[in-house]
PDBML (XML) file of the C-alpha atoms, coordinates in Angstrom:
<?xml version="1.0" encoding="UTF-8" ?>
<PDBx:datablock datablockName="MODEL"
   xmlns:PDBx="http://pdbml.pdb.org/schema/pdbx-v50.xsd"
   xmlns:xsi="http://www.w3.org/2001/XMLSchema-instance"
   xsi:schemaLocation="http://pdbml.pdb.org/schema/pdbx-v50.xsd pdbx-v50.xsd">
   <PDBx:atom_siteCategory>
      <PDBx:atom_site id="1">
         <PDBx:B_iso_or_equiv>0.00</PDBx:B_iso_or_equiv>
         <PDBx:Cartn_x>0.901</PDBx:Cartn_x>
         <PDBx:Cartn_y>-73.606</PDBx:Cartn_y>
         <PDBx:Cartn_z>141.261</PDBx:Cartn_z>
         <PDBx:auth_asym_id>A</PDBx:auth_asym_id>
         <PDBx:auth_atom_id>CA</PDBx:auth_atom_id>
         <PDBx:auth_comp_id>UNK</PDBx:auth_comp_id>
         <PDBx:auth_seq_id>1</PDBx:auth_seq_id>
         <PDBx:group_PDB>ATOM</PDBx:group_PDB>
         <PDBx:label_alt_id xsi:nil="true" />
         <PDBx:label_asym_id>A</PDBx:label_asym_id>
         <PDBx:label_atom_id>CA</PDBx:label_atom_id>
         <PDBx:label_comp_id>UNK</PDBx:label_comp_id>
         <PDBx:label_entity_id>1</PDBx:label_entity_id>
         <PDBx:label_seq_id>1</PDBx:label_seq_id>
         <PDBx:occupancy>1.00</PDBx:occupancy>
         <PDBx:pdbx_PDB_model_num>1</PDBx:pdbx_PDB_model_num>
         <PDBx:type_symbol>C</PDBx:type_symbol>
      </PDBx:atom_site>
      <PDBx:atom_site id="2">
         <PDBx:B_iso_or_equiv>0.00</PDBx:B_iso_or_equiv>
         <PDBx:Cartn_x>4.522</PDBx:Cartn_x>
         <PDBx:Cartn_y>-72.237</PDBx:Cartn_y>
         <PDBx:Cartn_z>142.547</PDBx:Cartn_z>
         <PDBx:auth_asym_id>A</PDBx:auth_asym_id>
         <PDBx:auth_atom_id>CA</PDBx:auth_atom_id>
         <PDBx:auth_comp_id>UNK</PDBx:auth_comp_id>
         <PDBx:auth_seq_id>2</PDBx:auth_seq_id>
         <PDBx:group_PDB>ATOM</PDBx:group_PDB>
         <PDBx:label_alt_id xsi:nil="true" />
         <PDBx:label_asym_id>A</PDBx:label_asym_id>
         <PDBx:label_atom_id>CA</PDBx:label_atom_id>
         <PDBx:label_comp_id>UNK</PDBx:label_comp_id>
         <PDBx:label_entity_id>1</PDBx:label_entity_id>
         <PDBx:label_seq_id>2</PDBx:label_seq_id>
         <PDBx:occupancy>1.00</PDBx:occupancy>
         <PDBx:pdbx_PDB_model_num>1</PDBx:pdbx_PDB_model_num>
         <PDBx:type_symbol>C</PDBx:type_symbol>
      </PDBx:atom_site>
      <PDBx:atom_site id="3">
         <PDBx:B_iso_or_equiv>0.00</PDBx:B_iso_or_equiv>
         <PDBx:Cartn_x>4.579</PDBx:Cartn_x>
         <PDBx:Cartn_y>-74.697</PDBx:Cartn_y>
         <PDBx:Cartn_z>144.752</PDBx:Cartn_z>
         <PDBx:auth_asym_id>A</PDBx:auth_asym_id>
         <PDBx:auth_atom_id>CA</PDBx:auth_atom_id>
         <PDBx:auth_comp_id>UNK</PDBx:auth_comp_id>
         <PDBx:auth_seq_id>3</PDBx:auth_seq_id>
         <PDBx:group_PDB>ATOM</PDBx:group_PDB>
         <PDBx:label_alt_id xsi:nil="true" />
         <PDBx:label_asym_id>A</PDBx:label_asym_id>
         <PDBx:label_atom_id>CA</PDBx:label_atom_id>
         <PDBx:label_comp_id>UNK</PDBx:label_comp_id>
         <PDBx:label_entity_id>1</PDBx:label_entity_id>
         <PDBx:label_seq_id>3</PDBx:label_seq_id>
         <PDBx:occupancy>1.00</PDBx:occupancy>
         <PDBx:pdbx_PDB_model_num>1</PDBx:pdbx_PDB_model_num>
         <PDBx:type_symbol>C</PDBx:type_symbol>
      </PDBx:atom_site>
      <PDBx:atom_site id="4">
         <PDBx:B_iso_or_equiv>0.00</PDBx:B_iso_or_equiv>
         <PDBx:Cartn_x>5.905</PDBx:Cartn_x>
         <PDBx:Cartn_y>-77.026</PDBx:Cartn_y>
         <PDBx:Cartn_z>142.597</PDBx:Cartn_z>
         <PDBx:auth_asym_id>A</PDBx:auth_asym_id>
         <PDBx:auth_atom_id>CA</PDBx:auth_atom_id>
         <PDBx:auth_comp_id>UNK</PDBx:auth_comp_id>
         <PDBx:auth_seq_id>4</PDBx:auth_seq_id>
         <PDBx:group_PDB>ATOM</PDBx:group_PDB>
         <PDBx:label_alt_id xsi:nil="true" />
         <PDBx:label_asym_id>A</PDBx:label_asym_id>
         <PDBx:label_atom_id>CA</PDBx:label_atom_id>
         <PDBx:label_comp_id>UNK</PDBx:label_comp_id>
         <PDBx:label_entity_id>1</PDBx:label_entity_id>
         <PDBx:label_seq_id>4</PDBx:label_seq_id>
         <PDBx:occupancy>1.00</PDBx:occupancy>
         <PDBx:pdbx_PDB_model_num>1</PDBx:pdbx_PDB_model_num>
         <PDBx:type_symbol>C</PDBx:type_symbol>
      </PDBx:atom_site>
      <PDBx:atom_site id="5">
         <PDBx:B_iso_or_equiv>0.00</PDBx:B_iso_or_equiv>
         <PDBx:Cartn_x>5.153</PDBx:Cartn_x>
         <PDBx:Cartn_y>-80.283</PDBx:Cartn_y>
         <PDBx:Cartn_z>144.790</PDBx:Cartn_z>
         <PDBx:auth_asym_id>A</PDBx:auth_asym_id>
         <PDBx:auth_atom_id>CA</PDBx:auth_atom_id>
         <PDBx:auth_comp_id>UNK</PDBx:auth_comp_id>
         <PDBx:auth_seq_id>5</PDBx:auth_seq_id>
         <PDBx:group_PDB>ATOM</PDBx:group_PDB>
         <PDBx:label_alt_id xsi:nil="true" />
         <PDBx:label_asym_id>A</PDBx:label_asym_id>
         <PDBx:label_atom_id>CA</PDBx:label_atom_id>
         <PDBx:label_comp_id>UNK</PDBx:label_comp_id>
         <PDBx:label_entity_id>1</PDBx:label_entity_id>
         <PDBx:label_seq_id>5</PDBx:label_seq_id>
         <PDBx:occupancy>1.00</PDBx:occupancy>
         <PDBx:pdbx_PDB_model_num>1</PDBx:pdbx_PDB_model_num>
         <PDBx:type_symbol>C</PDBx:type_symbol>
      </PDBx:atom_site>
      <PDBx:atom_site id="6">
         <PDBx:B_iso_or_equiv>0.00</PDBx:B_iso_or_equiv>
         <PDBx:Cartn_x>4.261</PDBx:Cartn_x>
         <PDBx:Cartn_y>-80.728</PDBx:Cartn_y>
         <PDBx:Cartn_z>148.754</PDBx:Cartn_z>
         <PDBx:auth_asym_id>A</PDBx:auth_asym_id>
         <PDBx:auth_atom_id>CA</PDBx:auth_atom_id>
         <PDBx:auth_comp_id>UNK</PDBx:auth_comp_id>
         <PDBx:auth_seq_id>6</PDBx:auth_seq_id>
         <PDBx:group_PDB>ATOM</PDBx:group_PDB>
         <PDBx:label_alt_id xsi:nil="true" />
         <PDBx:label_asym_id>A</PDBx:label_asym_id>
         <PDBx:label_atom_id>CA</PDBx:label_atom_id>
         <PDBx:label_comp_id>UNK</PDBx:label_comp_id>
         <PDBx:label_entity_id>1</PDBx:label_entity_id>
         <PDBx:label_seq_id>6</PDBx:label_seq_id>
         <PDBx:occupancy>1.00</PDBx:occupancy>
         <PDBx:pdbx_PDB_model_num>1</PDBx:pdbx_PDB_model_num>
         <PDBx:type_symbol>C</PDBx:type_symbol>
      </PDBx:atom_site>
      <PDBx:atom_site id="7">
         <PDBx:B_iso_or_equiv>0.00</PDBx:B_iso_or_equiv>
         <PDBx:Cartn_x>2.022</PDBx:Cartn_x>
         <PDBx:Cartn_y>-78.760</PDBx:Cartn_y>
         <PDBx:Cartn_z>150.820</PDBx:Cartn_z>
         <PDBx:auth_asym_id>A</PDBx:auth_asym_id>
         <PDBx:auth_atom_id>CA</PDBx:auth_atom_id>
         <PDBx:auth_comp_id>UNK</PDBx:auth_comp_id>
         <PDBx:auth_seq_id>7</PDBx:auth_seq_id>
         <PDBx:group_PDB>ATOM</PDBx:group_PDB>
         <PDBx:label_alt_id xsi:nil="true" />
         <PDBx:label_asym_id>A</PDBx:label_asym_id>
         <PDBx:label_atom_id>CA</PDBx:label_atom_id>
         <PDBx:label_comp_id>UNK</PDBx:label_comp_id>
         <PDBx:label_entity_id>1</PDBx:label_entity_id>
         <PDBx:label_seq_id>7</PDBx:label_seq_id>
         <PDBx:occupancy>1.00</PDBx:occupancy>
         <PDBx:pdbx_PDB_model_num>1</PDBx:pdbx_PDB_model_num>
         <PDBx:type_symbol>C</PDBx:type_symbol>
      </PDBx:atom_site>
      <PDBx:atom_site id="8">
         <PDBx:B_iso_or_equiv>0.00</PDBx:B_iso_or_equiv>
         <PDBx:Cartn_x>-0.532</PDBx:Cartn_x>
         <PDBx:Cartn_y>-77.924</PDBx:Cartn_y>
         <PDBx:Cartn_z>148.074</PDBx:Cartn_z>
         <PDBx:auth_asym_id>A</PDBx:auth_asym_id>
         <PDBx:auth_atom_id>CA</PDBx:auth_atom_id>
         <PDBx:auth_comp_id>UNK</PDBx:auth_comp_id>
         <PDBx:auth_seq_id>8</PDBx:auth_seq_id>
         <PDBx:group_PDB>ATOM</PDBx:group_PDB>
         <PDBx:label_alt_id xsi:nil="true" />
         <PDBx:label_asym_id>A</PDBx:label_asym_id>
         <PDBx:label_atom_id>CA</PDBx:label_atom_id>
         <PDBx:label_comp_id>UNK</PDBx:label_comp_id>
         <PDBx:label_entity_id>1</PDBx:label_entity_id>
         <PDBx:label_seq_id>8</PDBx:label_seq_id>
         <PDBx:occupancy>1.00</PDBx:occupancy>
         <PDBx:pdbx_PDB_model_num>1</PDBx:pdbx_PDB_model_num>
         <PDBx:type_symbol>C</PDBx:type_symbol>
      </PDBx:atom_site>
      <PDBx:atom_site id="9">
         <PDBx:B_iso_or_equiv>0.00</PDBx:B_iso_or_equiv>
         <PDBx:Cartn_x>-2.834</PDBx:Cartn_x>
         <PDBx:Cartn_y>-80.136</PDBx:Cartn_y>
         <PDBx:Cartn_z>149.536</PDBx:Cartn_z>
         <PDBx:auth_asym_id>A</PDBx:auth_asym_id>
         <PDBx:auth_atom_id>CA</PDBx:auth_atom_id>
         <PDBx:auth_comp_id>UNK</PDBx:auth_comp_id>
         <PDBx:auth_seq_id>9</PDBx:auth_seq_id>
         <PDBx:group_PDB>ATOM</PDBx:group_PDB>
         <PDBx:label_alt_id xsi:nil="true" />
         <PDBx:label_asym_id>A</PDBx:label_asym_id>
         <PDBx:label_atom_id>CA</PDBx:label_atom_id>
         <PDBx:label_comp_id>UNK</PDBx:label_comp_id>
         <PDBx:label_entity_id>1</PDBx:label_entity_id>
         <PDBx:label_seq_id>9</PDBx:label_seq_id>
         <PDBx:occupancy>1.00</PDBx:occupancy>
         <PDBx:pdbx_PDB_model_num>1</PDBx:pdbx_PDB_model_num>
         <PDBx:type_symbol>C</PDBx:type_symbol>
      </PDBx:atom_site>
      <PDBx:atom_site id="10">
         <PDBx:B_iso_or_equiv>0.00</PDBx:B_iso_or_equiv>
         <PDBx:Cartn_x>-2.946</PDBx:Cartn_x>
         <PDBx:Cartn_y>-78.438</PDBx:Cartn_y>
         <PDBx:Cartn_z>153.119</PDBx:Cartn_z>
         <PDBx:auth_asym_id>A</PDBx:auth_asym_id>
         <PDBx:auth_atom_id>CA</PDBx:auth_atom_id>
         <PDBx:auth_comp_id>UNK</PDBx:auth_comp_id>
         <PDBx:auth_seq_id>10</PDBx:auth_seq_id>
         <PDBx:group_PDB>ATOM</PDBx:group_PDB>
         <PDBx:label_alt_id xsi:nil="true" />
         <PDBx:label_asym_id>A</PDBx:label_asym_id>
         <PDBx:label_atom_id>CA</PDBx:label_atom_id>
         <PDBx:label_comp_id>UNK</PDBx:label_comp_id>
         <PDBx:label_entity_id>1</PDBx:label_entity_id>
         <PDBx:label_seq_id>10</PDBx:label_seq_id>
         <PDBx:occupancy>1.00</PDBx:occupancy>
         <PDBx:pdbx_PDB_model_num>1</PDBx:pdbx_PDB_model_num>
         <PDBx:type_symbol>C</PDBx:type_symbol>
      </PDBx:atom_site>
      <PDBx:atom_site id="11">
         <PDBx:B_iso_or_equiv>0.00</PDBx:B_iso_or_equiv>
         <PDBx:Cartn_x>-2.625</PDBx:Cartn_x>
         <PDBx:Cartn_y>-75.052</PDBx:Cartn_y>
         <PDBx:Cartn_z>152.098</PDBx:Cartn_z>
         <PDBx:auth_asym_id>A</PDBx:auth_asym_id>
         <PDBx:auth_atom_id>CA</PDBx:auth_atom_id>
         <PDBx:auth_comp_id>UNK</PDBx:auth_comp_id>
         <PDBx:auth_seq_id>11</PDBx:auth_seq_id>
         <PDBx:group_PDB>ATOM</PDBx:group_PDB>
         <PDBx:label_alt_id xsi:nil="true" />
         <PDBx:label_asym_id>A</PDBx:label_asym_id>
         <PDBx:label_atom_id>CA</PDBx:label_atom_id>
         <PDBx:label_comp_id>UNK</PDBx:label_comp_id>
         <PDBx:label_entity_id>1</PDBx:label_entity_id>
         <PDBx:label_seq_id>11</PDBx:label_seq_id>
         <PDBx:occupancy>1.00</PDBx:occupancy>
         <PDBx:pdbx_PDB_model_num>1</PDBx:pdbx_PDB_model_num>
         <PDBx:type_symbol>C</PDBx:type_symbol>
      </PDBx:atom_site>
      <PDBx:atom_site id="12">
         <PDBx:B_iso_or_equiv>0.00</PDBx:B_iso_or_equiv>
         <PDBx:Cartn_x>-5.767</PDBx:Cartn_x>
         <PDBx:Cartn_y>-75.497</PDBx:Cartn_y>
         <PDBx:Cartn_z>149.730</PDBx:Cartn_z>
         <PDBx:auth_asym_id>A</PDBx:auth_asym_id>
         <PDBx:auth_atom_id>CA</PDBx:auth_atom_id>
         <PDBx:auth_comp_id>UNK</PDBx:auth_comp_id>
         <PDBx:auth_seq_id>12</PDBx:auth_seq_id>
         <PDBx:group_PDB>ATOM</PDBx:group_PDB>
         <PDBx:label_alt_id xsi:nil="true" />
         <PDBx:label_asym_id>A</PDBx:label_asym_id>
         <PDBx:label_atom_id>CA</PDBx:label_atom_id>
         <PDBx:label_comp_id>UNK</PDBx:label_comp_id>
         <PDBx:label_entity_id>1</PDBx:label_entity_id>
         <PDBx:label_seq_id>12</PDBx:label_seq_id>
         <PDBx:occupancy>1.00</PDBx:occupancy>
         <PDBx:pdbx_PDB_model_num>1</PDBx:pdbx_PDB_model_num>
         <PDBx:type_symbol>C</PDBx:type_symbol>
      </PDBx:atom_site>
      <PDBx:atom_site id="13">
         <PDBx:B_iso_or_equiv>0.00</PDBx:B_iso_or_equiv>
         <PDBx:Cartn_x>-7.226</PDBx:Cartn_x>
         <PDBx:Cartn_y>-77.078</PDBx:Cartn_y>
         <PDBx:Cartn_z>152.629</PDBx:Cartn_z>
         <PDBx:auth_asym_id>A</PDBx:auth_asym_id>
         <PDBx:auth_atom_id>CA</PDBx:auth_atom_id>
         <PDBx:auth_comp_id>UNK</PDBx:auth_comp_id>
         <PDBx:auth_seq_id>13</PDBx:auth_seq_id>
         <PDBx:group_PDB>ATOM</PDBx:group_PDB>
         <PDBx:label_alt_id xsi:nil="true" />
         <PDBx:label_asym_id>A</PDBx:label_asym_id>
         <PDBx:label_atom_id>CA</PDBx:label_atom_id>
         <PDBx:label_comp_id>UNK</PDBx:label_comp_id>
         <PDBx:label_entity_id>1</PDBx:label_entity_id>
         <PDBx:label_seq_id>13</PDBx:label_seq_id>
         <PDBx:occupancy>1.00</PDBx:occupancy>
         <PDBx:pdbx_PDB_model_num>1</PDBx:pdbx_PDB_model_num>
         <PDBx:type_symbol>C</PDBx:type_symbol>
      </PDBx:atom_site>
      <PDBx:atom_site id="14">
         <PDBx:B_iso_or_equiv>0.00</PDBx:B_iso_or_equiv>
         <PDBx:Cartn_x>-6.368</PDBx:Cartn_x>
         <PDBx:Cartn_y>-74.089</PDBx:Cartn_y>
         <PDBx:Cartn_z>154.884</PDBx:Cartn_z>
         <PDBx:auth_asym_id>A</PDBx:auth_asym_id>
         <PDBx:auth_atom_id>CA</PDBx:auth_atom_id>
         <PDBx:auth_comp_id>UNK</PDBx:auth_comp_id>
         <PDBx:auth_seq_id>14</PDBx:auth_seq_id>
         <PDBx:group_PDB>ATOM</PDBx:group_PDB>
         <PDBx:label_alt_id xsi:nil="true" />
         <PDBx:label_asym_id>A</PDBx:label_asym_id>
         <PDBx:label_atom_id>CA</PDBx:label_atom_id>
         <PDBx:label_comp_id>UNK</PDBx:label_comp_id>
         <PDBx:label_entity_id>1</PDBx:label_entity_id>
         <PDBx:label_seq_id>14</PDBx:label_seq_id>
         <PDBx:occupancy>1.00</PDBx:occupancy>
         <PDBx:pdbx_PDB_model_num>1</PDBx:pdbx_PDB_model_num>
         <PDBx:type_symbol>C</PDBx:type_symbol>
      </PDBx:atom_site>
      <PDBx:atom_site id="15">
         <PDBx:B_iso_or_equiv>0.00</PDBx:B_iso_or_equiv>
         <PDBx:Cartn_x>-7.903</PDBx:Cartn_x>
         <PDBx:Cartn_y>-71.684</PDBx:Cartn_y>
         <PDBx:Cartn_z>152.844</PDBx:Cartn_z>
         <PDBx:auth_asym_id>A</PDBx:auth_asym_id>
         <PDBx:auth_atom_id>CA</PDBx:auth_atom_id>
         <PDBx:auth_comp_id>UNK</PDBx:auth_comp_id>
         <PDBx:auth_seq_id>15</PDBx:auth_seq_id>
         <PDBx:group_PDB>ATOM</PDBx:group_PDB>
         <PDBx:label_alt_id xsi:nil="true" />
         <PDBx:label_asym_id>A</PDBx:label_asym_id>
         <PDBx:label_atom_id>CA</PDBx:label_atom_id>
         <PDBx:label_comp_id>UNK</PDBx:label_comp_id>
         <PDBx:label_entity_id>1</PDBx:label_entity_id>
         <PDBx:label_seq_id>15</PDBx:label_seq_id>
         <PDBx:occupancy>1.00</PDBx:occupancy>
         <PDBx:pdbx_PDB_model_num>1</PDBx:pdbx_PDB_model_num>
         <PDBx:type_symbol>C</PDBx:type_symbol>
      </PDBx:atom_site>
      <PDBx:atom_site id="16">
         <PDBx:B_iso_or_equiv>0.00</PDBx:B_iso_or_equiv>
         <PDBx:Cartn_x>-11.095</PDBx:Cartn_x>
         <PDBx:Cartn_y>-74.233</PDBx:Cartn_y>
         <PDBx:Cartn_z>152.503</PDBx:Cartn_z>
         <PDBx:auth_asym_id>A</PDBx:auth_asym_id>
         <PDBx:auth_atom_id>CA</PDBx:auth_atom_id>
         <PDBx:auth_comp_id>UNK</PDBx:auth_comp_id>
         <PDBx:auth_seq_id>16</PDBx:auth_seq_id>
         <PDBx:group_PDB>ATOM</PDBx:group_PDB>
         <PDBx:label_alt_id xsi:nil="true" />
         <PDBx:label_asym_id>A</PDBx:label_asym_id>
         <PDBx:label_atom_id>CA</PDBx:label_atom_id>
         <PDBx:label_comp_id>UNK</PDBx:label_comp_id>
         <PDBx:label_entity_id>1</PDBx:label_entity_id>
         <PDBx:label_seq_id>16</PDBx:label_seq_id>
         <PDBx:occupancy>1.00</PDBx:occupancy>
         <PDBx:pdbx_PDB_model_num>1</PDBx:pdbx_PDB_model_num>
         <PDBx:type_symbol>C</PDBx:type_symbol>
      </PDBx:atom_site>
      <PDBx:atom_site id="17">
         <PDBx:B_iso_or_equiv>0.00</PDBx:B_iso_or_equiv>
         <PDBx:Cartn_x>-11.179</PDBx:Cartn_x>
         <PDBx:Cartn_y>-73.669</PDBx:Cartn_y>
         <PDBx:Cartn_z>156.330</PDBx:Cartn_z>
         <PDBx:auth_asym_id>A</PDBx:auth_asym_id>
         <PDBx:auth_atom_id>CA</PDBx:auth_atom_id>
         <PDBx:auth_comp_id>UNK</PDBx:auth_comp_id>
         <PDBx:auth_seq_id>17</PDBx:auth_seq_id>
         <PDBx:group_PDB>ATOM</PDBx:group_PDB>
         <PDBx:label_alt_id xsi:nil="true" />
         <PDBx:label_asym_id>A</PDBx:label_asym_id>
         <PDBx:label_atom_id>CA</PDBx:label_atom_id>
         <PDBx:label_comp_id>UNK</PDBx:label_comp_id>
         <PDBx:label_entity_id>1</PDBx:label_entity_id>
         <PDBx:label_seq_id>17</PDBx:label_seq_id>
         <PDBx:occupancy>1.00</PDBx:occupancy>
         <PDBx:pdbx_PDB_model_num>1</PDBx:pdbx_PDB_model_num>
         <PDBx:type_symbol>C</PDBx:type_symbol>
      </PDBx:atom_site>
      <PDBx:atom_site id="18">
         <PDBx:B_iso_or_equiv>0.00</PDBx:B_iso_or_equiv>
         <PDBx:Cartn_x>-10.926</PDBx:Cartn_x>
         <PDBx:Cartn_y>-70.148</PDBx:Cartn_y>
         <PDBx:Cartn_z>156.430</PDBx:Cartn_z>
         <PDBx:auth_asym_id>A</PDBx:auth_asym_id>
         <PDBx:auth_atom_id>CA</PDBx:auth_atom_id>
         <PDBx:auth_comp_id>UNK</PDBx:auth_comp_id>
         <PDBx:auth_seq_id>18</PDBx:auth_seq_id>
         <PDBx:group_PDB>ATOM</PDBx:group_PDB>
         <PDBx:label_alt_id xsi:nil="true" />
         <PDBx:label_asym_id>A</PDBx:label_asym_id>
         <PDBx:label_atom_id>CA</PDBx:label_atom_id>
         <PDBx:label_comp_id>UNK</PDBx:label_comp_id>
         <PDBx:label_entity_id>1</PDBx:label_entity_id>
         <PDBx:label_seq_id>18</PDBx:label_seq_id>
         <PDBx:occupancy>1.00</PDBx:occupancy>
         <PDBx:pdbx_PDB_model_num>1</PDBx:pdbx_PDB_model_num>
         <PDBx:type_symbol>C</PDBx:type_symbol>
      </PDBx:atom_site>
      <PDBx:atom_site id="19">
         <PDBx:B_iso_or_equiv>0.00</PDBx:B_iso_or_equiv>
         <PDBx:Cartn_x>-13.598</PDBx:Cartn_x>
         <PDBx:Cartn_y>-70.063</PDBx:Cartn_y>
         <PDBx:Cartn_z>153.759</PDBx:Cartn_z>
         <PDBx:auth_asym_id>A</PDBx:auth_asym_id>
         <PDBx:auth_atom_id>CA</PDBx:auth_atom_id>
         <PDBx:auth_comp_id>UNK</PDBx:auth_comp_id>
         <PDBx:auth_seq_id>19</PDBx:auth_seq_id>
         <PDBx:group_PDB>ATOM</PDBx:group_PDB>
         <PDBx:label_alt_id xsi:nil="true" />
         <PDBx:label_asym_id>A</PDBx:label_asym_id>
         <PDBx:label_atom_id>CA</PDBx:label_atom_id>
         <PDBx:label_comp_id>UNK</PDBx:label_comp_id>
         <PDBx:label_entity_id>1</PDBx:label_entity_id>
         <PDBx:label_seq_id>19</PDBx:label_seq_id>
         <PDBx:occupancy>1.00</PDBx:occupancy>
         <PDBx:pdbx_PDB_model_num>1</PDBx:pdbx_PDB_model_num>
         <PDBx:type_symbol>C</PDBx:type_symbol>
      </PDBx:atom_site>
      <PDBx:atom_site id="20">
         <PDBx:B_iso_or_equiv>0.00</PDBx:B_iso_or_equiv>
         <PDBx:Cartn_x>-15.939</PDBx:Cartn_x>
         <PDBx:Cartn_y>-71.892</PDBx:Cartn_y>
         <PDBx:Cartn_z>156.006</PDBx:Cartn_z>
         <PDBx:auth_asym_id>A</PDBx:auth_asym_id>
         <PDBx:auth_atom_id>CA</PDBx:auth_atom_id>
         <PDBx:auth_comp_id>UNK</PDBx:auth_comp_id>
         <PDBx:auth_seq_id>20</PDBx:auth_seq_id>
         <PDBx:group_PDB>ATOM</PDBx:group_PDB>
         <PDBx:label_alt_id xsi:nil="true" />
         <PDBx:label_asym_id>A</PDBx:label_asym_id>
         <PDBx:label_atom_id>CA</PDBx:label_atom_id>
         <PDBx:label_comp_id>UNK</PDBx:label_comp_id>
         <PDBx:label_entity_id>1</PDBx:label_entity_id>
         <PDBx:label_seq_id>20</PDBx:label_seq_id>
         <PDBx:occupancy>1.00</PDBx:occupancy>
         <PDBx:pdbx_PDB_model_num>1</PDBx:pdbx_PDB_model_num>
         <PDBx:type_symbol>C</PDBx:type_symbol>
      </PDBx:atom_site>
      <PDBx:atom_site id="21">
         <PDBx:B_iso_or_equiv>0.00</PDBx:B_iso_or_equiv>
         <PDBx:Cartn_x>-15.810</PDBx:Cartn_x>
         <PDBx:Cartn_y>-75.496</PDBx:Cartn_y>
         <PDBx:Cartn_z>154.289</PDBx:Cartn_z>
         <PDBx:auth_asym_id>A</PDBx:auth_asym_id>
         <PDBx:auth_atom_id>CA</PDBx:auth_atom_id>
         <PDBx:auth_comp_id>UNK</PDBx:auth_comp_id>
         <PDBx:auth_seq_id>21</PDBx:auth_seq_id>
         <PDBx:group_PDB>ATOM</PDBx:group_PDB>
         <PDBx:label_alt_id xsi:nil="true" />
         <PDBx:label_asym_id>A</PDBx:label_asym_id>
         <PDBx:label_atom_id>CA</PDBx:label_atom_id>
         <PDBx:label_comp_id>UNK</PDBx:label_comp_id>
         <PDBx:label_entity_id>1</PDBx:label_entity_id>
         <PDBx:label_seq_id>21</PDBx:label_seq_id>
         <PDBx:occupancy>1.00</PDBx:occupancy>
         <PDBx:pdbx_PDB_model_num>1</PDBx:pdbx_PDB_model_num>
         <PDBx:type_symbol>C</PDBx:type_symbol>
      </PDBx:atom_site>
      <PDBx:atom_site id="22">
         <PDBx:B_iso_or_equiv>0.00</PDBx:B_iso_or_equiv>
         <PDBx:Cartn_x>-15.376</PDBx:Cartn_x>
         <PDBx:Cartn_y>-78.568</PDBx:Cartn_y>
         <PDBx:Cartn_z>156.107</PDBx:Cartn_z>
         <PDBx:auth_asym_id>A</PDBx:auth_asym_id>
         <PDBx:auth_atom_id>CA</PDBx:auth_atom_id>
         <PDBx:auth_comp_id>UNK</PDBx:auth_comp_id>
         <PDBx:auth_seq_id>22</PDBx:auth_seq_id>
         <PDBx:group_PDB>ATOM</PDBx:group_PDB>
         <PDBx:label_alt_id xsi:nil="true" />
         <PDBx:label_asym_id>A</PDBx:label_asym_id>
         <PDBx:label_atom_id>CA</PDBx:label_atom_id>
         <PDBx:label_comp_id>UNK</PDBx:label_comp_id>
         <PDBx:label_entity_id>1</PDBx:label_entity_id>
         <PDBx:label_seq_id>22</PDBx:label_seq_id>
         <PDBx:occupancy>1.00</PDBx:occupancy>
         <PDBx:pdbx_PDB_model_num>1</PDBx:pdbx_PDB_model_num>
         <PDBx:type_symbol>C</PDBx:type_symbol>
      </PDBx:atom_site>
      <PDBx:atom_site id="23">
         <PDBx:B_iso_or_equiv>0.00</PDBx:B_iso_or_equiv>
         <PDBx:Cartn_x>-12.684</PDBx:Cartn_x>
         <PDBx:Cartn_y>-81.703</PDBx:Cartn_y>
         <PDBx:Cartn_z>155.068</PDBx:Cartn_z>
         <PDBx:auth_asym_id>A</PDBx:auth_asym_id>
         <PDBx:auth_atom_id>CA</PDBx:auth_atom_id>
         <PDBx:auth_comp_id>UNK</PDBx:auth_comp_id>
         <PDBx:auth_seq_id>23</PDBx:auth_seq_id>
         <PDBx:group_PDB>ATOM</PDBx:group_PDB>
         <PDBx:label_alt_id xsi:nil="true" />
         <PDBx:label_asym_id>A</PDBx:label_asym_id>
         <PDBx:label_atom_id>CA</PDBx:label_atom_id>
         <PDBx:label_comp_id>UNK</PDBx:label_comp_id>
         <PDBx:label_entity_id>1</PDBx:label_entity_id>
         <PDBx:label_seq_id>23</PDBx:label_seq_id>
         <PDBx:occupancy>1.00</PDBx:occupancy>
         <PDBx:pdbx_PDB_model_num>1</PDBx:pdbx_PDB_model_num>
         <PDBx:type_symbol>C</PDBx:type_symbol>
      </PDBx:atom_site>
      <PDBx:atom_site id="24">
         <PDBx:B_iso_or_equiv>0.00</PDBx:B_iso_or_equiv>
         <PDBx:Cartn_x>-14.064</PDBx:Cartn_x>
         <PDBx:Cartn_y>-85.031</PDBx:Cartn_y>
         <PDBx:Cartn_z>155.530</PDBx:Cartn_z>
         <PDBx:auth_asym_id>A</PDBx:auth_asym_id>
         <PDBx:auth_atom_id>CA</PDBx:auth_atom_id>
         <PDBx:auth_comp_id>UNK</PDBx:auth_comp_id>
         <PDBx:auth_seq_id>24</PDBx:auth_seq_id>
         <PDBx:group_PDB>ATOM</PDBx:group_PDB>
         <PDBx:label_alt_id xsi:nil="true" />
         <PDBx:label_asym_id>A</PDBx:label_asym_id>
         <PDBx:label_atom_id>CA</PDBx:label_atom_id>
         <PDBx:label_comp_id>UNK</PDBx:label_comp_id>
         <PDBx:label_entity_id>1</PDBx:label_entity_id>
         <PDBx:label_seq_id>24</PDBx:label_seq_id>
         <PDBx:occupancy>1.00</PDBx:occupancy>
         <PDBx:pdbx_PDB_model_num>1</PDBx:pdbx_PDB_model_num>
         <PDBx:type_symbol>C</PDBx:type_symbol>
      </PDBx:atom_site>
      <PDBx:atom_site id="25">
         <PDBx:B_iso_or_equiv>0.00</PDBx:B_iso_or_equiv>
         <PDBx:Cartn_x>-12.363</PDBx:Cartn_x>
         <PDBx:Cartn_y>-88.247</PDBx:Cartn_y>
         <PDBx:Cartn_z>155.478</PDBx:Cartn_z>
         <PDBx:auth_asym_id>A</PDBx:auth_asym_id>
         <PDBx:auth_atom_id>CA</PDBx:auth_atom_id>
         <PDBx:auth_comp_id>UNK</PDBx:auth_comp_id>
         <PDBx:auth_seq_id>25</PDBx:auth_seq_id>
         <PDBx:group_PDB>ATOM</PDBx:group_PDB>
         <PDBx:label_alt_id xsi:nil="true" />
         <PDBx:label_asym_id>A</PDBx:label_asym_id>
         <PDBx:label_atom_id>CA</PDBx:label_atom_id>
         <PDBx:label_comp_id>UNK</PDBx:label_comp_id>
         <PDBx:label_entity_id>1</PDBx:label_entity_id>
         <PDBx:label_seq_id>25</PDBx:label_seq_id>
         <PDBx:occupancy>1.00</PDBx:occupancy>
         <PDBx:pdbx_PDB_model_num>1</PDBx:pdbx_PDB_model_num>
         <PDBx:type_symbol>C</PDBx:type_symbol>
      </PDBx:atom_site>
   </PDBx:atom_siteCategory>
</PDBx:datablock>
């Protein structure tokens, strides 16, 4: 949430990643 705006997205995906979840398109 302190992001404000920009780079939520790939920083939730990161931490999807490190978690062991895939991103599909």
């Amino acid at each position: 949430a302190s992001y404000f705006c920009y780079y939520e997205d790939t920083d939730t995906a990161w931490r999807l990643r490190l978690a062991g979840w895939d991103v599909v398109g």
